[in-house]
Protein backbone atom coordinates (compact mmCIF):
# COMPACT_ATOMS: atom_id res chain seq x y z
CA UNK A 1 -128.51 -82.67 61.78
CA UNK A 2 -131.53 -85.37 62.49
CA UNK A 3 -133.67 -85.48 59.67
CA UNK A 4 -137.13 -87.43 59.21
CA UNK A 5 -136.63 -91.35 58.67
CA UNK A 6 -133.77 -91.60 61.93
CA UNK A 7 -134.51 -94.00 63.82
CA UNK A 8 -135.97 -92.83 67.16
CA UNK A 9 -134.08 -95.23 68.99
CA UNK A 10 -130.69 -93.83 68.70
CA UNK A 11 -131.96 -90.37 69.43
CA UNK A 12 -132.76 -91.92 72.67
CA UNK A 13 -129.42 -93.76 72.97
CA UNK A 14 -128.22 -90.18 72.25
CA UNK A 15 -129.73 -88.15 74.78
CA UNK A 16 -129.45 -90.51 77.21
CA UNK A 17 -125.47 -90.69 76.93
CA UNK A 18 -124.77 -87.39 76.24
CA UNK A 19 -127.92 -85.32 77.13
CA UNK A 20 -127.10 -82.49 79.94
CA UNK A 21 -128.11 -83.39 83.29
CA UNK A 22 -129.55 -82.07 86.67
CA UNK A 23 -129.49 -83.64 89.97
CA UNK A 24 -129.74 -81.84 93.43
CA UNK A 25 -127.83 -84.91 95.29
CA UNK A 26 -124.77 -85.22 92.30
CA UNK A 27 -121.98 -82.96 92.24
CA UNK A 28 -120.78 -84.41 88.76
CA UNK A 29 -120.26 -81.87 86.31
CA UNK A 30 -123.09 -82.21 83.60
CA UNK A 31 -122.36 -81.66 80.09
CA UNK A 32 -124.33 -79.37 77.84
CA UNK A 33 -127.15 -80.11 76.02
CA UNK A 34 -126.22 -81.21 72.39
CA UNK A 35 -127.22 -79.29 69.13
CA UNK A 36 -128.52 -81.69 67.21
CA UNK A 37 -131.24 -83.52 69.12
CA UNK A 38 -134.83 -83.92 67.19
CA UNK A 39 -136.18 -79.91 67.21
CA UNK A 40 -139.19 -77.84 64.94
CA UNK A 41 -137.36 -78.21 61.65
CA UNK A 42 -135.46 -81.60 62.20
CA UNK A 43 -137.81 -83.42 63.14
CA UNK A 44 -137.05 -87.96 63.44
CA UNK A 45 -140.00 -90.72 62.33
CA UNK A 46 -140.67 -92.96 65.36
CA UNK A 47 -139.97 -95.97 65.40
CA UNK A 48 -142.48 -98.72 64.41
CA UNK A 49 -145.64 -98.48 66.68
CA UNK A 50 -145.75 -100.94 68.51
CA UNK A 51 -149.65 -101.73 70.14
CA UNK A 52 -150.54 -101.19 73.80
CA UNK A 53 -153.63 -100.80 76.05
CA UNK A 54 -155.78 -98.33 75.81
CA UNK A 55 -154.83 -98.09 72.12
CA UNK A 56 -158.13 -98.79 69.69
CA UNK A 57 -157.74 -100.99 66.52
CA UNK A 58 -159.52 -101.34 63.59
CA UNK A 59 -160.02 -104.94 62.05
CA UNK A 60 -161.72 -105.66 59.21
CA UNK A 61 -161.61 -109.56 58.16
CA UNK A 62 -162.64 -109.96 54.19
CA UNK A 63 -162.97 -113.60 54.71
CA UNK A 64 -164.73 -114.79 58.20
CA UNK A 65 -167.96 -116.48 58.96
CA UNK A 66 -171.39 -114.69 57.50
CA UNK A 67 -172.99 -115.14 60.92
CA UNK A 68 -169.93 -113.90 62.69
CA UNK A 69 -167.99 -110.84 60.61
CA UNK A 70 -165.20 -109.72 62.28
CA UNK A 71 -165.20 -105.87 61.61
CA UNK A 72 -164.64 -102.18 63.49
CA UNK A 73 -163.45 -101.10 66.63
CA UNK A 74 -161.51 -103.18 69.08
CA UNK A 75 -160.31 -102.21 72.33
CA UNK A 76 -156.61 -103.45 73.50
CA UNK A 77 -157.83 -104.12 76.83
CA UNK A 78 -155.71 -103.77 80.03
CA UNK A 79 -154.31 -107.77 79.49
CA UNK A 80 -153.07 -107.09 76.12
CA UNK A 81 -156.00 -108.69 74.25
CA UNK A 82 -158.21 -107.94 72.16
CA UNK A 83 -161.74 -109.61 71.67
CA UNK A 84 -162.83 -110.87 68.51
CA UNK A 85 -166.31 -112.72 69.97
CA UNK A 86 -167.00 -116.47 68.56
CA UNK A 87 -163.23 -116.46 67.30
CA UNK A 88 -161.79 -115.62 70.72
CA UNK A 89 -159.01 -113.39 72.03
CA UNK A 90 -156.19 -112.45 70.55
CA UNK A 91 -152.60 -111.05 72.00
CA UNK A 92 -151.51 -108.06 70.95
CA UNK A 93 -149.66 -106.15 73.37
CA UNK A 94 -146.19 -104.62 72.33
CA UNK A 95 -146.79 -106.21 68.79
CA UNK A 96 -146.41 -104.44 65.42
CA UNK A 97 -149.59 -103.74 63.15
CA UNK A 98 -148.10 -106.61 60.64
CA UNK A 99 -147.72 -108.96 63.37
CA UNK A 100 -151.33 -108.28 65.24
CA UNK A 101 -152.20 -109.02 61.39
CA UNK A 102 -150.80 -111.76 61.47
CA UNK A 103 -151.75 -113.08 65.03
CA UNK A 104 -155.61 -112.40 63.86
CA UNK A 105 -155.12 -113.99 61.18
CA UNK A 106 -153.53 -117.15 63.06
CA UNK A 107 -156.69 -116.70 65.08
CA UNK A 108 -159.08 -116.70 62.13
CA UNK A 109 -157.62 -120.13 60.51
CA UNK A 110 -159.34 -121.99 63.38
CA UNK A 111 -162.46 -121.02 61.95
CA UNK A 112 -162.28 -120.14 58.29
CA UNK A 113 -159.79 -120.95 55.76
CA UNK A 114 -156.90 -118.32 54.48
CA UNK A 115 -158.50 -115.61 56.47
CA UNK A 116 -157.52 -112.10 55.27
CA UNK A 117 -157.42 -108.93 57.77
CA UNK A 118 -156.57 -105.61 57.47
CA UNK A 119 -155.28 -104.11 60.54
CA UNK A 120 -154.99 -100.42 61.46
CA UNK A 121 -154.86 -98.11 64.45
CA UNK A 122 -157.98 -95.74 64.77
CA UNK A 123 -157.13 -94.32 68.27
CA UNK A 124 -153.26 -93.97 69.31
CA UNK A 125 -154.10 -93.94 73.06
CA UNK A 126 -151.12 -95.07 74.43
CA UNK A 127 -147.91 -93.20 73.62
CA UNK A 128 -148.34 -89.87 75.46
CA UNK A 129 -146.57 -86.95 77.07
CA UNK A 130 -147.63 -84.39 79.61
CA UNK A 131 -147.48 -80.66 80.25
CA UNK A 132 -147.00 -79.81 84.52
CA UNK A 133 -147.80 -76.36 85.25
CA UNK A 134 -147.18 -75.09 88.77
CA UNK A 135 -149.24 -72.81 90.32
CA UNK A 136 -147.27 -70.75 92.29
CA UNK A 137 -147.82 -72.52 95.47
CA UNK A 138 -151.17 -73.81 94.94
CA UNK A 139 -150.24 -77.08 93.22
CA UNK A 140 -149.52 -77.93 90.12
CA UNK A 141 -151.84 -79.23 87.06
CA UNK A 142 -150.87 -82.25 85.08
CA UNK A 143 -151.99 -82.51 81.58
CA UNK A 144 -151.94 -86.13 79.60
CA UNK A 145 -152.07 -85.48 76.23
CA UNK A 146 -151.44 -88.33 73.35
CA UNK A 147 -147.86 -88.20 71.26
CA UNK A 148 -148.94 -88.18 67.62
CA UNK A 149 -144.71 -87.47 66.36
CA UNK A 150 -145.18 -84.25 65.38
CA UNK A 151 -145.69 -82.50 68.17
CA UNK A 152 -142.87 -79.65 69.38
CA UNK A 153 -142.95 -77.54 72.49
CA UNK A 154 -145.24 -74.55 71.23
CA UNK A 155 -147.47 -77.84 70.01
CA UNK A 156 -148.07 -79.09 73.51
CA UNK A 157 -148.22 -75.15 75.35
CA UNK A 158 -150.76 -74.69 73.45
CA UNK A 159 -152.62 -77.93 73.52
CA UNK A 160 -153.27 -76.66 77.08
CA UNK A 161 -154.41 -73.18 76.54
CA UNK A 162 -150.99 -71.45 76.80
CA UNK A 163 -148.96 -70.46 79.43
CA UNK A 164 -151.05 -69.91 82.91
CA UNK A 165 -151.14 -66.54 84.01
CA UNK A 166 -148.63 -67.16 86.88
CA UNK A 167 -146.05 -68.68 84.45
CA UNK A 168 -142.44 -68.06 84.31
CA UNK A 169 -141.17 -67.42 80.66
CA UNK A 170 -137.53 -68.28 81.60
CA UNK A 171 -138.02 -71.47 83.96
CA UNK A 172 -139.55 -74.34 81.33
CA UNK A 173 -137.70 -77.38 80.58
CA UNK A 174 -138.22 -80.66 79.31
CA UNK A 175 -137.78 -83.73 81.67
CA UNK A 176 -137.22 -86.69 79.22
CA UNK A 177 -137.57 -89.96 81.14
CA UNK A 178 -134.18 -91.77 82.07
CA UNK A 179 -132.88 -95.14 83.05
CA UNK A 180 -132.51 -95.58 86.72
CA UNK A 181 -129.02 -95.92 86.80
CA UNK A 182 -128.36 -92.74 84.75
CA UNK A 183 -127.91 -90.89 88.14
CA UNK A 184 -129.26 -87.50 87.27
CA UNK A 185 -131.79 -86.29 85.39
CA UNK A 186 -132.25 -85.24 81.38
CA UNK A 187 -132.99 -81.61 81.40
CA UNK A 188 -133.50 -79.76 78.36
CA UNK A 189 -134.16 -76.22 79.02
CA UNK A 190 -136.76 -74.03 76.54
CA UNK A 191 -136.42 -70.47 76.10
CA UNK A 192 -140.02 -69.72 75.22
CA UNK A 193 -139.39 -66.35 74.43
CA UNK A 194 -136.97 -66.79 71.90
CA UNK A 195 -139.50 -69.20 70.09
CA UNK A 196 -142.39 -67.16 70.15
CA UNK A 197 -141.24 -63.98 69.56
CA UNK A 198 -138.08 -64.78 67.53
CA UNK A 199 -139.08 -67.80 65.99
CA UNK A 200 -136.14 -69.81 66.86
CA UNK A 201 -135.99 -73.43 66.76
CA UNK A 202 -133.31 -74.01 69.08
CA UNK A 203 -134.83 -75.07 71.59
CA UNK A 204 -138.23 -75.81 70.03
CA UNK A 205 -137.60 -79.58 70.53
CA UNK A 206 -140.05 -82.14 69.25
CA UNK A 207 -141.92 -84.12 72.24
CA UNK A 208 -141.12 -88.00 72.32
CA UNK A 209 -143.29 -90.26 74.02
CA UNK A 210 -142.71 -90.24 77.91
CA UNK A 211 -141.35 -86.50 77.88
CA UNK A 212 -142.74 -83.93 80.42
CA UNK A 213 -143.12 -80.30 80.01
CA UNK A 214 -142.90 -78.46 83.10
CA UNK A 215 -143.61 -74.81 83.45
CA UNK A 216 -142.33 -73.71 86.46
CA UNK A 217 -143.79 -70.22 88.29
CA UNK A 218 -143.27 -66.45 88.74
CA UNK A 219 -140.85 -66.48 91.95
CA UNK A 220 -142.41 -63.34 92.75
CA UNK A 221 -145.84 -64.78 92.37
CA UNK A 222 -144.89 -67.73 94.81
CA UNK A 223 -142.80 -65.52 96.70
CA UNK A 224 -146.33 -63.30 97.34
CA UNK A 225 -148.42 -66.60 97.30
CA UNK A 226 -145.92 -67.69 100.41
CA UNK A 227 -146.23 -64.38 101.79
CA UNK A 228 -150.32 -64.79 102.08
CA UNK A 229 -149.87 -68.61 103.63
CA UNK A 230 -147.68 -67.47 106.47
CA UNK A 231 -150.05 -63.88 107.18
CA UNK A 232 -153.01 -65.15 106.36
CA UNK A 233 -153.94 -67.42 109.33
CA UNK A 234 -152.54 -64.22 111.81
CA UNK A 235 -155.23 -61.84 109.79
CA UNK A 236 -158.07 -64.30 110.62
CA UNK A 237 -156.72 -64.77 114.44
CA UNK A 238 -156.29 -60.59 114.50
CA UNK A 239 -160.25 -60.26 112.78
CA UNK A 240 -161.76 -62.77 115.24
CA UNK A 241 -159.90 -61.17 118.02
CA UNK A 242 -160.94 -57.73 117.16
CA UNK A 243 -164.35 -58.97 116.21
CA UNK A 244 -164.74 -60.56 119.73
CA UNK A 245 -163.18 -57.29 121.55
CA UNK A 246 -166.14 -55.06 119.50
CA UNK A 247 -169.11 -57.81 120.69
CA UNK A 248 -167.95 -57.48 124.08
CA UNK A 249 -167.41 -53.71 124.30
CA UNK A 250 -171.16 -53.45 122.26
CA UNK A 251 -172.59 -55.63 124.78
CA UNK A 252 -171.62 -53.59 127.56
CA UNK A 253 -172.76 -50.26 126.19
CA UNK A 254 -176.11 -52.18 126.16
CA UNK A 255 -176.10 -53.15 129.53
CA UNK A 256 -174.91 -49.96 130.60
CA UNK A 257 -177.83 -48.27 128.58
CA UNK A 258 -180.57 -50.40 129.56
CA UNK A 259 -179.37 -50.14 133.37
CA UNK A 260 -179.23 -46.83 133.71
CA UNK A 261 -182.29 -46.91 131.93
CA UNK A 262 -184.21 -48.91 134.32
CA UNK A 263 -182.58 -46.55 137.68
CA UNK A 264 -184.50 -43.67 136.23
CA UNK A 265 -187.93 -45.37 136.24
């Protein structure tokens, strides 16, 4: 059983080894999905977060210039930097928190001696999953939502309102992002019914980073939604012809009338 503290990194390693699979072009022979990935109560820490644009930081320098403090908000921008005005730019793309500490502080000792920073995260903008919902033939919605570590399944449904009204309860899965050279895909099926109205936690899986929900439609819903496409267009040829037919026909009543009208003055 995964328990809080495992490193996120072989659960990945895990899943993407042994995880089942699902590939319309393969006929290898997938094997099942295994018991013990991350679920509702065996849940893994992520791994150190590492910084990435659009992420927001805090900084707060204790020891920098009085007409230049170095303090709140700071945008990782989209090259990786972020701005720290009369001191400059610093890197910090795809570093830790201790080493963007340590880069600002680097920074800092151009300008001030044995600078001190405290470095934190105030927005985690960058490590996200998404919910797909299809709707039944009339697209599909794609929701972006941020990955905090906590989140499981019935987390992100209802980040997004619940299930949509067309929604199949039997055809939602989890596509976790793959190497390329995996050659299918990483499927992990959800039986929403058992977790809301059972309360299982089988397949209640917590959401890493990268990892899309889809909910897939009613077939009889996008069976009916076809069913309208292909008729529809033949009802509005059918009206207009019938509408036409009925202006014509009314037309020459009218003329009739007003002619025979006239041949009795």
């Amino acid at each position: 059983m995964c328990r809080r503290g495992v490193s996120l990194v072989a659960v990945l390693g895990l899943t993407t080894g042994i995880l089942g699979c699902h590939t319309t072009q393969s006929q290898n022979v997938c094997p099942p999905v295994p018991n013990d990935l991350p679920k509702e109560l065996s849940k893994v820490s992520f791994p150190m977060y590492t910084v990435e644009p659009p992420d927001i930081l805090l900084v707060e320098s204790l020891t920098s210039l009085p007409e230049q403090q170095v303090s709140g908000e700071h945008l990782v921008r989209p090259d990786g930097t972020i701005h720290l005005g009369m001191y400059g730019s610093v890197y910090v793309a795809g570093l830790t928190l201790d080493e963007v500490k340590k880069a600002v502080e680097r920074q800092l000792s151009k300008y001030v001696k044995d600078p001190q920073v405290v470095v934190d995260v105030l927005a985690y903008n960058s490590k996200v999953y998404y919910v797909i919902t299809d709707g039944a033939g009339y697209g599909e919605q794609v929701f972006r939502l941020p990955a905090t570590g906590n989140e499981t399944v019935l987390d992100a449904i209802s980040q997004v309102g619940g299930l949509p009204a067309v929604a199949s309860k039997k055809r939602i899965w989890i596509a976790r992002p793959s190497p390329s050279d995996l050659g299918c895909d990483q499927i992990l099926p959800v039986d929403w019914e058992a977790i809301t109205q059972g309360g299982s936690t089988a397949t209640n899986y917590q959401i890493l980073p990268g990892d899309r929900i889809y909910v897939h439609s009613d077939h009889m819903i996008r069976f009916d939604t076809w069913v309208a496409k292909m008729v529809t267009p033949f009802e509005r040829m059918f009206g207009f012809t019938l509408l036409g037919h009925g202006t014509i026909q009314n037309l020459r009543k009218g003329g009739g009338s007003s002619g025979f009208g006239g041949a009795g003055f």
